[in-house]
PDB file of N, CA and C in Angstrom:
ATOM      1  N   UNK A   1      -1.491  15.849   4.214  1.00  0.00           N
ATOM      2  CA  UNK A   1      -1.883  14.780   3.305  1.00  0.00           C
ATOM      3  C   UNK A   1      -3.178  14.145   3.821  1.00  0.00           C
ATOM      4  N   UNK A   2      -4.201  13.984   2.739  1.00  0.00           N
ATOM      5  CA  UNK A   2      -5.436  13.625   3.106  1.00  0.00           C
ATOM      6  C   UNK A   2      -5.150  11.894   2.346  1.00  0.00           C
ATOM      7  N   UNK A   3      -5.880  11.216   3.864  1.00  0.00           N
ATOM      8  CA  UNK A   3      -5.413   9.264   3.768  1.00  0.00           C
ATOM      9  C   UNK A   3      -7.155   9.371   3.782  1.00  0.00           C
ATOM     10  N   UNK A   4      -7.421   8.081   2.606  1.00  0.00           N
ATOM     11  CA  UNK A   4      -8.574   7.430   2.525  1.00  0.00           C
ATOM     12  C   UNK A   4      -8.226   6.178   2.680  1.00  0.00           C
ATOM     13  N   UNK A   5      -9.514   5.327   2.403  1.00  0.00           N
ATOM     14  CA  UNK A   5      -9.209   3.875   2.261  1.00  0.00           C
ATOM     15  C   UNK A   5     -10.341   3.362   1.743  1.00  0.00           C
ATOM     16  N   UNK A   6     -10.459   2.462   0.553  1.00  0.00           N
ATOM     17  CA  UNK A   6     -11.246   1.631  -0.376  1.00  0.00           C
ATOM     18  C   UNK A   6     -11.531   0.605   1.305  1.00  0.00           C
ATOM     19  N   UNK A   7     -13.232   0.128   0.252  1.00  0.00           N
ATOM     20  CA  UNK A   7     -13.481  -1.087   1.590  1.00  0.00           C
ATOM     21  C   UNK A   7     -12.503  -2.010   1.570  1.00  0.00           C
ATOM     22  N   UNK A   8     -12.324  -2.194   0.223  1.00  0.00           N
ATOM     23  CA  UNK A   8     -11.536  -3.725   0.201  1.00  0.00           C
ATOM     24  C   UNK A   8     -10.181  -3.601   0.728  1.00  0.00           C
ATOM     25  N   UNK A   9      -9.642  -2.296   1.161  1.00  0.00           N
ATOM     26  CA  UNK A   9      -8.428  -2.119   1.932  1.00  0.00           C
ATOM     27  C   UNK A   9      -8.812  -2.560   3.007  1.00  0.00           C
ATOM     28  N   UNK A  10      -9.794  -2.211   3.837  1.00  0.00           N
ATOM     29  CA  UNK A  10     -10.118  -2.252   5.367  1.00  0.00           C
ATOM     30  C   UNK A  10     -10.149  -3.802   5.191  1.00  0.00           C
ATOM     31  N   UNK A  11     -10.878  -4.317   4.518  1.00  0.00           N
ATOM     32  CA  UNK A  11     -11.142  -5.870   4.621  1.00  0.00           C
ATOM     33  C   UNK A  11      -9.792  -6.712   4.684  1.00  0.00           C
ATOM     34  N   UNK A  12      -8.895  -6.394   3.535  1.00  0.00           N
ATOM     35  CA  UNK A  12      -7.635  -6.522   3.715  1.00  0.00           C
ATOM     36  C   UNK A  12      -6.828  -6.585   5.329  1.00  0.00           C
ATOM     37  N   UNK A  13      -6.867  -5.211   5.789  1.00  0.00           N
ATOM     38  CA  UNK A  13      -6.164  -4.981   6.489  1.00  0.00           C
ATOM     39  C   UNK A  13      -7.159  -5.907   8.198  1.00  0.00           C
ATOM     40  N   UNK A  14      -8.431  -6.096   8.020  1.00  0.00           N
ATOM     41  CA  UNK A  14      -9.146  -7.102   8.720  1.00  0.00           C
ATOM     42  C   UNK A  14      -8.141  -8.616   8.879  1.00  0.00           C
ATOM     43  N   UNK A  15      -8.265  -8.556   7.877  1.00  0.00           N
ATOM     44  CA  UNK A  15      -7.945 -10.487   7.186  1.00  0.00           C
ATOM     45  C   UNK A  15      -6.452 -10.423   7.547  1.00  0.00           C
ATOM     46  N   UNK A  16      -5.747  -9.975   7.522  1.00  0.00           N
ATOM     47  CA  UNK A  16      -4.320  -9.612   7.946  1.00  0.00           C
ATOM     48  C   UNK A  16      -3.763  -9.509   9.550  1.00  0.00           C
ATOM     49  N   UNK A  17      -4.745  -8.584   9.680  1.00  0.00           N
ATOM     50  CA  UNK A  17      -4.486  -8.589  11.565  1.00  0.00           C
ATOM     51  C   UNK A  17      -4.795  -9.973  12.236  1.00  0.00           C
ATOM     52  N   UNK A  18      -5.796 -10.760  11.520  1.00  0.00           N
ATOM     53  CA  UNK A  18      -5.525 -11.614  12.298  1.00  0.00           C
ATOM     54  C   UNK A  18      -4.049 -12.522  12.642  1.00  0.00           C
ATOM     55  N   UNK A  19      -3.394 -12.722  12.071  1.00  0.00           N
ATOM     56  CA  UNK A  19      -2.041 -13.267  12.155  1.00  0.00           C
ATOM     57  C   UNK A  19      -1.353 -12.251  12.470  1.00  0.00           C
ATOM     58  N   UNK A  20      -1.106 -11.148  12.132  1.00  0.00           N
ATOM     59  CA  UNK A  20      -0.301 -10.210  12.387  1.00  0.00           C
ATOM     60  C   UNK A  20      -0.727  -9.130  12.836  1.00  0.00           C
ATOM     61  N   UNK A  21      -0.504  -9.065  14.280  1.00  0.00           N
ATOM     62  CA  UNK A  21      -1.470  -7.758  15.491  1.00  0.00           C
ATOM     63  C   UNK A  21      -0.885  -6.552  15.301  1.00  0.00           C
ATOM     64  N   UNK A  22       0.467  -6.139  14.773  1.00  0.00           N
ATOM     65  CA  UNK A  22       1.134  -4.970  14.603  1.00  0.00           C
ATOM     66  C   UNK A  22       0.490  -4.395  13.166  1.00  0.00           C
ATOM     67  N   UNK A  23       0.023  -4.841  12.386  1.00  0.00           N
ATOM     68  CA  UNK A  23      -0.142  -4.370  11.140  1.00  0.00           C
ATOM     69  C   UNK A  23      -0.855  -3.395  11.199  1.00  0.00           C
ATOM     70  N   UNK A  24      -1.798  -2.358  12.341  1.00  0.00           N
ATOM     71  CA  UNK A  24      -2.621  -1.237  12.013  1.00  0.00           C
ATOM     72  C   UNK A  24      -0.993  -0.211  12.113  1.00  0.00           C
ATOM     73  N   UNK A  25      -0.621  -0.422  13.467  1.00  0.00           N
ATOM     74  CA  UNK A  25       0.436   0.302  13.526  1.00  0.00           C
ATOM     75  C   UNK A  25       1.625   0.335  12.394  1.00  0.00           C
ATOM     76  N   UNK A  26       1.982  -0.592  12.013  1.00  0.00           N
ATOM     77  CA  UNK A  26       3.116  -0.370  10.763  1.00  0.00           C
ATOM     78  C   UNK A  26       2.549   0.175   9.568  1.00  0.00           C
ATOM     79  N   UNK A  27       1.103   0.261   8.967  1.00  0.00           N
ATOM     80  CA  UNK A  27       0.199   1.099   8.516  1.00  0.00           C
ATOM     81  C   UNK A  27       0.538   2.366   8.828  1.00  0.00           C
ATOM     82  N   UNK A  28       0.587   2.865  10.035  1.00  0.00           N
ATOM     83  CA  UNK A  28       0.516   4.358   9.982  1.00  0.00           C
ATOM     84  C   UNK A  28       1.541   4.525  10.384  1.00  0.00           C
ATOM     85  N   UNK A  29       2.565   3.468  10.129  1.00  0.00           N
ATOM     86  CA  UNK A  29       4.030   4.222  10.589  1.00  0.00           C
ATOM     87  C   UNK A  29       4.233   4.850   8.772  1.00  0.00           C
ATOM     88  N   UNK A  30       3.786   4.077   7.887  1.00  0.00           N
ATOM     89  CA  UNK A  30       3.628   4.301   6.202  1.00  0.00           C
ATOM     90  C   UNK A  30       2.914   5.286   5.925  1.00  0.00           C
ATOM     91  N   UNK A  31       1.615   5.654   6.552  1.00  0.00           N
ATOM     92  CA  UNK A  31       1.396   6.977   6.299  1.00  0.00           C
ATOM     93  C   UNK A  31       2.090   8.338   6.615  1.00  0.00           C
ATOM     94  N   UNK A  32       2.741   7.876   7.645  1.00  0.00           N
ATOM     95  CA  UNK A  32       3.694   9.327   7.714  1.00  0.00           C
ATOM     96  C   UNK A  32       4.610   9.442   7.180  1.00  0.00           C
ATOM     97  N   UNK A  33       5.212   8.673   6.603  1.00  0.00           N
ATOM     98  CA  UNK A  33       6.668   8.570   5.470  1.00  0.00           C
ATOM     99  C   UNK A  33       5.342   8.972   3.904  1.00  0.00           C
ATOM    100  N   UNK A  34       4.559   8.616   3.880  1.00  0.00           N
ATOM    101  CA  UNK A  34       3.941   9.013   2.631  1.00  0.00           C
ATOM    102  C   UNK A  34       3.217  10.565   2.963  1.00  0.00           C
ATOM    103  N   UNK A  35       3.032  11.011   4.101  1.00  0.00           N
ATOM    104  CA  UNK A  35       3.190  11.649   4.387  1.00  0.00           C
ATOM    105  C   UNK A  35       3.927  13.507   3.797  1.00  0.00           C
ATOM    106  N   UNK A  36       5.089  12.668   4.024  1.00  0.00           N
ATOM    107  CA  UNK A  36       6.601  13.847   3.806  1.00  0.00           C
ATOM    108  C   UNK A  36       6.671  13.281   2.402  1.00  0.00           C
ATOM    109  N   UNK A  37       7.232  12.022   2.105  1.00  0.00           N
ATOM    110  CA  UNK A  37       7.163  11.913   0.822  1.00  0.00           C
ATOM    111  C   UNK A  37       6.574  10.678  -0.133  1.00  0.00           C
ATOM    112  N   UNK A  38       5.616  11.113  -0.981  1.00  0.00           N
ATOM    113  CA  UNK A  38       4.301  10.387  -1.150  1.00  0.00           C
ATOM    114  C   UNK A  38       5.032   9.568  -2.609  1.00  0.00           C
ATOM    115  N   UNK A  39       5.823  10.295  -3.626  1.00  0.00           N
ATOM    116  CA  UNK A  39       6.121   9.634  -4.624  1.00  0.00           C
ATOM    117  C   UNK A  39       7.193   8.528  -4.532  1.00  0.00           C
ATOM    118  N   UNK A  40       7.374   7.499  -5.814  1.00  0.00           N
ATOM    119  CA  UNK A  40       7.808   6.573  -5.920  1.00  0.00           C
ATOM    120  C   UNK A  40       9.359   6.652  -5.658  1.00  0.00           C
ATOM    121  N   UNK A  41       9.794   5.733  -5.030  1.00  0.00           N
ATOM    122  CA  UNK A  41      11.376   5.295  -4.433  1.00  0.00           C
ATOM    123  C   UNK A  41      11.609   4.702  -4.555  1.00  0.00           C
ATOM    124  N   UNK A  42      12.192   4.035  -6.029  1.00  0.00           N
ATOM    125  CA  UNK A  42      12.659   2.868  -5.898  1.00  0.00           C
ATOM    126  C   UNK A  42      14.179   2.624  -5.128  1.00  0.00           C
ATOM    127  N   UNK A  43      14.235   1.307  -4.444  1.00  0.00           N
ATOM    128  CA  UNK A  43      14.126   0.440  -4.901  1.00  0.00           C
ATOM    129  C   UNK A  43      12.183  -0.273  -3.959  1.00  0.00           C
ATOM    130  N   UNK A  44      11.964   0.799  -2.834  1.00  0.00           N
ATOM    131  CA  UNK A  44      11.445   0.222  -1.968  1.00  0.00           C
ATOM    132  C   UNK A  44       9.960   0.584  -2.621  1.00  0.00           C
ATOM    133  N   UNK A  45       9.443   1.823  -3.644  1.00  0.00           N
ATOM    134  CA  UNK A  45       8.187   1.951  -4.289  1.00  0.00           C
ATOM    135  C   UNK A  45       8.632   1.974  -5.326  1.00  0.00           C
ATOM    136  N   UNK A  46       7.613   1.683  -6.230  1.00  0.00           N
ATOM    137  CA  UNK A  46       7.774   1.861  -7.462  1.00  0.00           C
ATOM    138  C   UNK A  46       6.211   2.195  -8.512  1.00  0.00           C
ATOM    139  N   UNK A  47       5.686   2.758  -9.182  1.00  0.00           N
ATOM    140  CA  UNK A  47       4.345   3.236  -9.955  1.00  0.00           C
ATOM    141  C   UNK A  47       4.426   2.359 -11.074  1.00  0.00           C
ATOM    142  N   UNK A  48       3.304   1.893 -10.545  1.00  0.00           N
ATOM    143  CA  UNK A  48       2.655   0.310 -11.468  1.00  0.00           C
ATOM    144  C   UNK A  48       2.168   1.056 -13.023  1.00  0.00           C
ATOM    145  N   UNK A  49       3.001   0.584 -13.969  1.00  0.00           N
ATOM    146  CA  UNK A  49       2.913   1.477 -15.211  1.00  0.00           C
ATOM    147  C   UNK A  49       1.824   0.652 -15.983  1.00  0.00           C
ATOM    148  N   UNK A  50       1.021   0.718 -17.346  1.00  0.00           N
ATOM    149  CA  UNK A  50       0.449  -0.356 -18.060  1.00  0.00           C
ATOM    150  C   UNK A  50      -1.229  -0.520 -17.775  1.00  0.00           C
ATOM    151  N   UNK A  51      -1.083   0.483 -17.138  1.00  0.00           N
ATOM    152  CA  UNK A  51      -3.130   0.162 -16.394  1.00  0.00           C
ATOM    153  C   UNK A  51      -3.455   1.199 -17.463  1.00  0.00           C
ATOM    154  N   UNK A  52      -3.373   1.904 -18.107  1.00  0.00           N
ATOM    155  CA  UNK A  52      -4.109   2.527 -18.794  1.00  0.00           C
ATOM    156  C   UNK A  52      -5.053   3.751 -18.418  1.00  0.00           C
ATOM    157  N   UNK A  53      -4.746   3.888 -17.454  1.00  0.00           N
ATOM    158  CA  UNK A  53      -5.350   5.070 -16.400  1.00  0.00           C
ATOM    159  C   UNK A  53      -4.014   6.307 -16.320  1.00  0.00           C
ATOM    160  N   UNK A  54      -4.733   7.648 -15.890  1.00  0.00           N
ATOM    161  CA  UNK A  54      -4.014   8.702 -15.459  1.00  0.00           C
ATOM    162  C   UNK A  54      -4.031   8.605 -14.115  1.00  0.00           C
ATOM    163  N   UNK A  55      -4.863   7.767 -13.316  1.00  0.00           N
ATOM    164  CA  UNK A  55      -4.305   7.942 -11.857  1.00  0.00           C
ATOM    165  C   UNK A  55      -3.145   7.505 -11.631  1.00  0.00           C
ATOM    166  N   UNK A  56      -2.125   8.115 -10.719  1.00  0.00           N
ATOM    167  CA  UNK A  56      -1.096   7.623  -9.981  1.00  0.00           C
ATOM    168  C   UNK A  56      -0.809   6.575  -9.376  1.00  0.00           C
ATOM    169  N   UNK A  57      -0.816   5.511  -9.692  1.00  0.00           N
ATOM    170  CA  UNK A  57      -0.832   4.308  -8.609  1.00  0.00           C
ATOM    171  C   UNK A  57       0.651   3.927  -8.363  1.00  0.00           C
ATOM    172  N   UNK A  58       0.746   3.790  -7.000  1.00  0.00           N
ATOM    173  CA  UNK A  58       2.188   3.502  -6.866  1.00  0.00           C
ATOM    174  C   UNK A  58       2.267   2.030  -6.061  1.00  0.00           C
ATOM    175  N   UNK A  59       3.114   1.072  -5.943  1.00  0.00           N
ATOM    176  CA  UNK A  59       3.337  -0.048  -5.031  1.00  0.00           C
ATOM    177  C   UNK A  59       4.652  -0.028  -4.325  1.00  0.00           C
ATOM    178  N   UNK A  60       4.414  -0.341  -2.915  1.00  0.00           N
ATOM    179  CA  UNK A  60       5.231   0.032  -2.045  1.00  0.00           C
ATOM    180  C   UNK A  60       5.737  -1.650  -1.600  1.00  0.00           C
ATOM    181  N   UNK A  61       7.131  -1.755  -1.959  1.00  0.00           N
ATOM    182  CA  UNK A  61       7.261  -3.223  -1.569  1.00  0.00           C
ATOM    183  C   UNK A  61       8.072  -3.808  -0.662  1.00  0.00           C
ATOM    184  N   UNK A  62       8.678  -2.655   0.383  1.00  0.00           N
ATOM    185  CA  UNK A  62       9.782  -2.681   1.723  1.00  0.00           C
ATOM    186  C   UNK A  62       8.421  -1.969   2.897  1.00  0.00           C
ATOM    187  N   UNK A  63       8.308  -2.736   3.291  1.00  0.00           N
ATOM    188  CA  UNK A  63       7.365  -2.128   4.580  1.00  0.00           C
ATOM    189  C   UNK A  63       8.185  -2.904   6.036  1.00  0.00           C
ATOM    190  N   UNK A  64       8.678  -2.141   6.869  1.00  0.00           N
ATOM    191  CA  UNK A  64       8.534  -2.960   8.196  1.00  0.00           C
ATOM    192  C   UNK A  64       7.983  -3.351   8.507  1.00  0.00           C
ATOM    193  N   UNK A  65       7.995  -4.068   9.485  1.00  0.00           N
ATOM    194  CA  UNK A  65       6.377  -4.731  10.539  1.00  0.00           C
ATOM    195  C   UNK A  65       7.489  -5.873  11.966  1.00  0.00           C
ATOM    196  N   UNK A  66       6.738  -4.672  12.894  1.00  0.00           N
ATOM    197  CA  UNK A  66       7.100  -5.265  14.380  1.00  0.00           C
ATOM    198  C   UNK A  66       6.768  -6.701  14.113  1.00  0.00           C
ATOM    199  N   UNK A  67       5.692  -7.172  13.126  1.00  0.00           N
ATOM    200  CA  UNK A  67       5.244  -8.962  13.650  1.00  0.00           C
ATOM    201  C   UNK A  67       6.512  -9.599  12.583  1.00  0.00           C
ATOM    202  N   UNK A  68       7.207  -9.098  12.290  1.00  0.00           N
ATOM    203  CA  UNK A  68       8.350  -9.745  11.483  1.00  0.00           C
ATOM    204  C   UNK A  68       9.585  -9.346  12.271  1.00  0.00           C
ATOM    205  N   UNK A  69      10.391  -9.610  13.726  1.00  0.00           N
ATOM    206  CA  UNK A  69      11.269  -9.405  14.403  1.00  0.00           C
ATOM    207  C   UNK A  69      13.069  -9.708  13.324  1.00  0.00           C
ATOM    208  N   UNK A  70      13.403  -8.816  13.539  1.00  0.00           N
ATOM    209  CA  UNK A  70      14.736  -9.222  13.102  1.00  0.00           C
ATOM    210  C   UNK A  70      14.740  -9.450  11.315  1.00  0.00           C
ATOM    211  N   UNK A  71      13.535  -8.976  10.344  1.00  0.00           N
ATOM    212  CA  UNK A  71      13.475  -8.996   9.072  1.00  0.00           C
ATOM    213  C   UNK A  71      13.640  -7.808   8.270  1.00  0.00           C
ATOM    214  N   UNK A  72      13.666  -6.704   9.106  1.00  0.00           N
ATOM    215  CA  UNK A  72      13.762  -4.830   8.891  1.00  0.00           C
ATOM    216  C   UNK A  72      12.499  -5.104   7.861  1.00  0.00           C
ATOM    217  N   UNK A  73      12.603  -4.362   6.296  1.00  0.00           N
ATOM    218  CA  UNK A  73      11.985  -3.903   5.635  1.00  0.00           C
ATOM    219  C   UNK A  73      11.606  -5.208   4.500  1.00  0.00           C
ATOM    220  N   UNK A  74      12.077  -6.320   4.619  1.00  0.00           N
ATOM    221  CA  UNK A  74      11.872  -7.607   3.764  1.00  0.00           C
ATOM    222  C   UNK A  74      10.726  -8.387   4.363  1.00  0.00           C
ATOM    223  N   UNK A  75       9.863  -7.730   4.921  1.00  0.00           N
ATOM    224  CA  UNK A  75       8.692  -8.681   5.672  1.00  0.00           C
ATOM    225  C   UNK A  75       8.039  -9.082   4.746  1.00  0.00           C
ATOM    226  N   UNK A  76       7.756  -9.083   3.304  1.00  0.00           N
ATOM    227  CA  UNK A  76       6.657  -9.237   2.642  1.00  0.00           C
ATOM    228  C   UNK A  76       5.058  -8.623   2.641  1.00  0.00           C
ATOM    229  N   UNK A  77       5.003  -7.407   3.309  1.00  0.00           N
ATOM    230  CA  UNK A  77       4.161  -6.765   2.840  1.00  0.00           C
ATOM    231  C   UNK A  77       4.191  -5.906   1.854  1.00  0.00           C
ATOM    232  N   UNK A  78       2.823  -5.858   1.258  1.00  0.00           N
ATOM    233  CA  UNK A  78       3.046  -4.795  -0.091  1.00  0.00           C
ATOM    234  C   UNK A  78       1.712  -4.224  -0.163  1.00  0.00           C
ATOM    235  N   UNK A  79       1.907  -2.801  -0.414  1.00  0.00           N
ATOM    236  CA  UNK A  79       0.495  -1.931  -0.472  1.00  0.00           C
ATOM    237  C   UNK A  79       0.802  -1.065  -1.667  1.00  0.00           C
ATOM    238  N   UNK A  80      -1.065  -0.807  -1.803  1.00  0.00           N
ATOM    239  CA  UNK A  80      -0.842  -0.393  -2.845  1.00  0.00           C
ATOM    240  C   UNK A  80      -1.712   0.848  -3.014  1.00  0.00           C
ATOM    241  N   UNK A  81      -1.328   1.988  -3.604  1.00  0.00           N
ATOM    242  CA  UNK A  81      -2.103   3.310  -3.116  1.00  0.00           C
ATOM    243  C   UNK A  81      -2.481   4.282  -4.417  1.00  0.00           C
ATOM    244  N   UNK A  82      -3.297   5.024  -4.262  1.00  0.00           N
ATOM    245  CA  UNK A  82      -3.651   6.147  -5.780  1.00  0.00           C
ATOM    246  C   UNK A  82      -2.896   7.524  -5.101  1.00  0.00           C
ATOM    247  N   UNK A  83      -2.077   8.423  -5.632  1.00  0.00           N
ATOM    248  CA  UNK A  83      -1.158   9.218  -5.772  1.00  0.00           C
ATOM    249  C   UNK A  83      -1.815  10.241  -6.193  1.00  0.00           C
ATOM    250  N   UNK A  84      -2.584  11.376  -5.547  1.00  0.00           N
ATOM    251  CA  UNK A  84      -3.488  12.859  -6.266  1.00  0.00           C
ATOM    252  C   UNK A  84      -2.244  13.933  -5.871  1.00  0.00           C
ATOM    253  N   UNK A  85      -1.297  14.083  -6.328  1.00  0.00           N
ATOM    254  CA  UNK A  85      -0.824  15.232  -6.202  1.00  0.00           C
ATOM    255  C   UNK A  85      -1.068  16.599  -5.819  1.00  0.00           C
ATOM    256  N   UNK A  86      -2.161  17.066  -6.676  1.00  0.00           N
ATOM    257  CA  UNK A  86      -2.570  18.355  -6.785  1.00  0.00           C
ATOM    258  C   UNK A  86      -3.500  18.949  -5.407  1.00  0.00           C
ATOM    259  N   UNK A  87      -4.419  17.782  -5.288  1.00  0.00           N
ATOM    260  CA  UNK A  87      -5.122  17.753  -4.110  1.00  0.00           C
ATOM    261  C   UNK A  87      -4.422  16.764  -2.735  1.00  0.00           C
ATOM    262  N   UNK A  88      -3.197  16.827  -2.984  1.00  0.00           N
ATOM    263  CA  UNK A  88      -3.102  16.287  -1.658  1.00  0.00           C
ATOM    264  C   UNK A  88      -3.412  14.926  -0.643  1.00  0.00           C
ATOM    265  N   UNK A  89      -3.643  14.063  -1.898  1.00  0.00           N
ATOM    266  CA  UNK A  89      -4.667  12.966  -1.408  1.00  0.00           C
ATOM    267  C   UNK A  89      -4.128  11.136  -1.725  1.00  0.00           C
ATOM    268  N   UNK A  90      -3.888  10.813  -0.799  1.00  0.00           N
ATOM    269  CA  UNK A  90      -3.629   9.626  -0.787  1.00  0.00           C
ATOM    270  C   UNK A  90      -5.234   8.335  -0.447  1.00  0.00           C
ATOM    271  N   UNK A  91      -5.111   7.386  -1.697  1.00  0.00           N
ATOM    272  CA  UNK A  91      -6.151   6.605  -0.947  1.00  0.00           C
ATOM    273  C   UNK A  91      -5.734   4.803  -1.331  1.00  0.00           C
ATOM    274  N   UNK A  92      -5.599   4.369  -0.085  1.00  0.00           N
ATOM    275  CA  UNK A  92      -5.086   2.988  -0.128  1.00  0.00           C
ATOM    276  C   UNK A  92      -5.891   1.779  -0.693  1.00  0.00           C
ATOM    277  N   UNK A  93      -5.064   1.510  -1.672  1.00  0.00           N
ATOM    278  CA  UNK A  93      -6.525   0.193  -2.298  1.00  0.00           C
ATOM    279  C   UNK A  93      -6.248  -0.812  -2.100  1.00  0.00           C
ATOM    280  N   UNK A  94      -5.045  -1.630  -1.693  1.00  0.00           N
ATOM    281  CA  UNK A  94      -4.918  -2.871  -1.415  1.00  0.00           C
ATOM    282  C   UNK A  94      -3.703  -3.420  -0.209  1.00  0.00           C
ATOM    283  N   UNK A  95      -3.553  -4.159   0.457  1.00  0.00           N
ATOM    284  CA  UNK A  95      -2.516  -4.651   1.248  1.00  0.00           C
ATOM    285  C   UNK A  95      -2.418  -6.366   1.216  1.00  0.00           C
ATOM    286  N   UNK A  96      -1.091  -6.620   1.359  1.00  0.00           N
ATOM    287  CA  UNK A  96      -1.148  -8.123   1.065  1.00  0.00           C
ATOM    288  C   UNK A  96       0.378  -8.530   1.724  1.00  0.00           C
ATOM    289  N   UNK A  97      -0.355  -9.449   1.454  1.00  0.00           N
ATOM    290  CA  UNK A  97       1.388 -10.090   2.288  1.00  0.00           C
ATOM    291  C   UNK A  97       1.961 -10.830   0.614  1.00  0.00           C
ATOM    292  N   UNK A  98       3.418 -11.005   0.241  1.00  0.00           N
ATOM    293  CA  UNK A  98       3.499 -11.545  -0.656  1.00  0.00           C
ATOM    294  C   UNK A  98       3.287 -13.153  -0.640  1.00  0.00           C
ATOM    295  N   UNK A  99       3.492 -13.905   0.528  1.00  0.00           N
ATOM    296  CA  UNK A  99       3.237 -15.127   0.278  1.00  0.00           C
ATOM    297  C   UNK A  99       1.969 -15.915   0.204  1.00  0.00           C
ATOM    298  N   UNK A 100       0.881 -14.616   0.323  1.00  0.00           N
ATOM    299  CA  UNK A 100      -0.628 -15.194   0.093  1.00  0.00           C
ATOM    300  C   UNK A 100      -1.031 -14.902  -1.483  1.00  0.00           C
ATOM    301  N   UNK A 101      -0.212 -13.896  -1.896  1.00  0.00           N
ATOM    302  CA  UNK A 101      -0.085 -13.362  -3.444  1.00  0.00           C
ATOM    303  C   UNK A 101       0.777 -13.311  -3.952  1.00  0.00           C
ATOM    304  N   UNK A 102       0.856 -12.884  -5.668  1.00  0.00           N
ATOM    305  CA  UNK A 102       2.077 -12.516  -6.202  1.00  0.00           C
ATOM    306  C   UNK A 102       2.251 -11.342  -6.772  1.00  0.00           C
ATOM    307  N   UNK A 103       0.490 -11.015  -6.883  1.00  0.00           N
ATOM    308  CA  UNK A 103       0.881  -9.624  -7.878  1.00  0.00           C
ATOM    309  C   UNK A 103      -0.209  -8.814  -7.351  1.00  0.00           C
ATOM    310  N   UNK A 104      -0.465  -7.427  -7.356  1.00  0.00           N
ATOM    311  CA  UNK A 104      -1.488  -6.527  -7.286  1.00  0.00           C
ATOM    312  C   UNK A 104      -2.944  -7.249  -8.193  1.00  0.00           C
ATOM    313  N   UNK A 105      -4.067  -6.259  -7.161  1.00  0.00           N
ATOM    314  CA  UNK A 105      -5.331  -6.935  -7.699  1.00  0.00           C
ATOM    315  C   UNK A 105      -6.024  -5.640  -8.828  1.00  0.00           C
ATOM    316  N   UNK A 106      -5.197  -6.268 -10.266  1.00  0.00           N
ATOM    317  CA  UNK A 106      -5.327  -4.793 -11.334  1.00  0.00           C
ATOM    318  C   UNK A 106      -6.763  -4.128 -11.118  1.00  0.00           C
ATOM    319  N   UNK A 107      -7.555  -5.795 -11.452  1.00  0.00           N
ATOM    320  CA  UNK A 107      -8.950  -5.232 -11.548  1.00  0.00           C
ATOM    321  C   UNK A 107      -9.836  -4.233 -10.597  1.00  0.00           C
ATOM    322  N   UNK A 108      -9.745  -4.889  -9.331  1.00  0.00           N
ATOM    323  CA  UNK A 108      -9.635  -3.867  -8.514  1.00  0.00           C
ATOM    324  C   UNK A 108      -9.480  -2.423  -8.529  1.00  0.00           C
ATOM    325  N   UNK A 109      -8.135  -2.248  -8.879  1.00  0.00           N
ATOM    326  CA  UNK A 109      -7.540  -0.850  -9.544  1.00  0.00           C
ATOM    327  C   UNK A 109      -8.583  -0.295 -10.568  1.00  0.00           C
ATOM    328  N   UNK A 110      -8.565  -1.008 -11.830  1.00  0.00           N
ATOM    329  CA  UNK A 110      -9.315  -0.725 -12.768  1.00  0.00           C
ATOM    330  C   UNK A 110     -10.741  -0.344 -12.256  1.00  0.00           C
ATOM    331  N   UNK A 111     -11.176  -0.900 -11.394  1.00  0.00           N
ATOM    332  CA  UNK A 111     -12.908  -0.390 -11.070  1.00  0.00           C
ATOM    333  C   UNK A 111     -12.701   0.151 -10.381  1.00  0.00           C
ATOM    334  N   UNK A 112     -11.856   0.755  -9.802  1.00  0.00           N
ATOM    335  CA  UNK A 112     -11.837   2.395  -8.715  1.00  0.00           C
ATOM    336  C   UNK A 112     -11.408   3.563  -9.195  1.00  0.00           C
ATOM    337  N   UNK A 113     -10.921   3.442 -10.445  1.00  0.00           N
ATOM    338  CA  UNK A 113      -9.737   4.439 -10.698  1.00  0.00           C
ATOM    339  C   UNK A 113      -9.694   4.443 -12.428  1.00  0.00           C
ATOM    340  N   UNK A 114     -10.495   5.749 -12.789  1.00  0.00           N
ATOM    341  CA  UNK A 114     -10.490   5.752 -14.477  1.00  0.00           C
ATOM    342  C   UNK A 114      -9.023   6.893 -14.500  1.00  0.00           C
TER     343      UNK A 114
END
C-alpha cells in the first residue's frame, strides 16, 4: 500500500503533536491496519457518502493513542483518507481530534479530490 499525505494533513498532524507526542506513532500504527485492510468497518470506519465525487473517501473514528492512557479506541481522534483501490493508494487528508471539531473539512475534500 502506497501512503501519501495532503499538506494540510502534515500541518494537522504538526498542530496536534503539540499536545499529544504519541500521535506520529499511533499514525502509523493506522497505516498498517489500513495497510491489510484499507476499506470501511463500521462501526470504527465508515465512507463519507454525499460529496459528489467518485473518490473513495473513508472516515476512521476509533483510533488509539498512547496520549489517551486507559481510553482504548474512544480517544477522539478522527482521520480522514482517499481510498484508490486499483492502484493501491492511500492518501491522508485530514486529522483532528473531535473536541477541537465536529465534522470533516468537506471543502477541503472537495478541492483535492474530483
Amino acid at each position: 500500500m502506497i501512503f501519501e499525505e495532503l499538506d494540510e494533513f502534515k500541518k494537522d498532524i504538526k498542530k496536534l503533536l503539540k499536545k499529544y507526542r504519541t500521535l506520529n506513532d499511533d499514525v502509523e500504527i493506522v497505516k498498517k491496519v489500513l495497510s491489510i485492510s484499507p476499506n470501511e468497518r463500521p462501526p470504527f470506519s465508515f465512507r463519507i457518502d454525499g460529496l459528489g465525487i467518485e473518490t473513495c473517501v473513508i472516515k476512521i473514528k476509533k483510533i488509539a493513542s498512547k496520549s489517551f492512557k486507559g481510553k482504548g479506541v474512544n480517544s477522539g481522534f478522527r482521520i480522514i483518507y482517499a481510498h484508490y483501490e486499483k492502484e493501491e493508494k492511500i492518501i491522508m487528508i485530514e486529522i483532528y481530534h473531535k473536541s477541537n471539531k465536529e465534522i470533516e473539512d468537506k471543502e477541503r475534500i472537495l478541492n483535492n479530490f474530483k
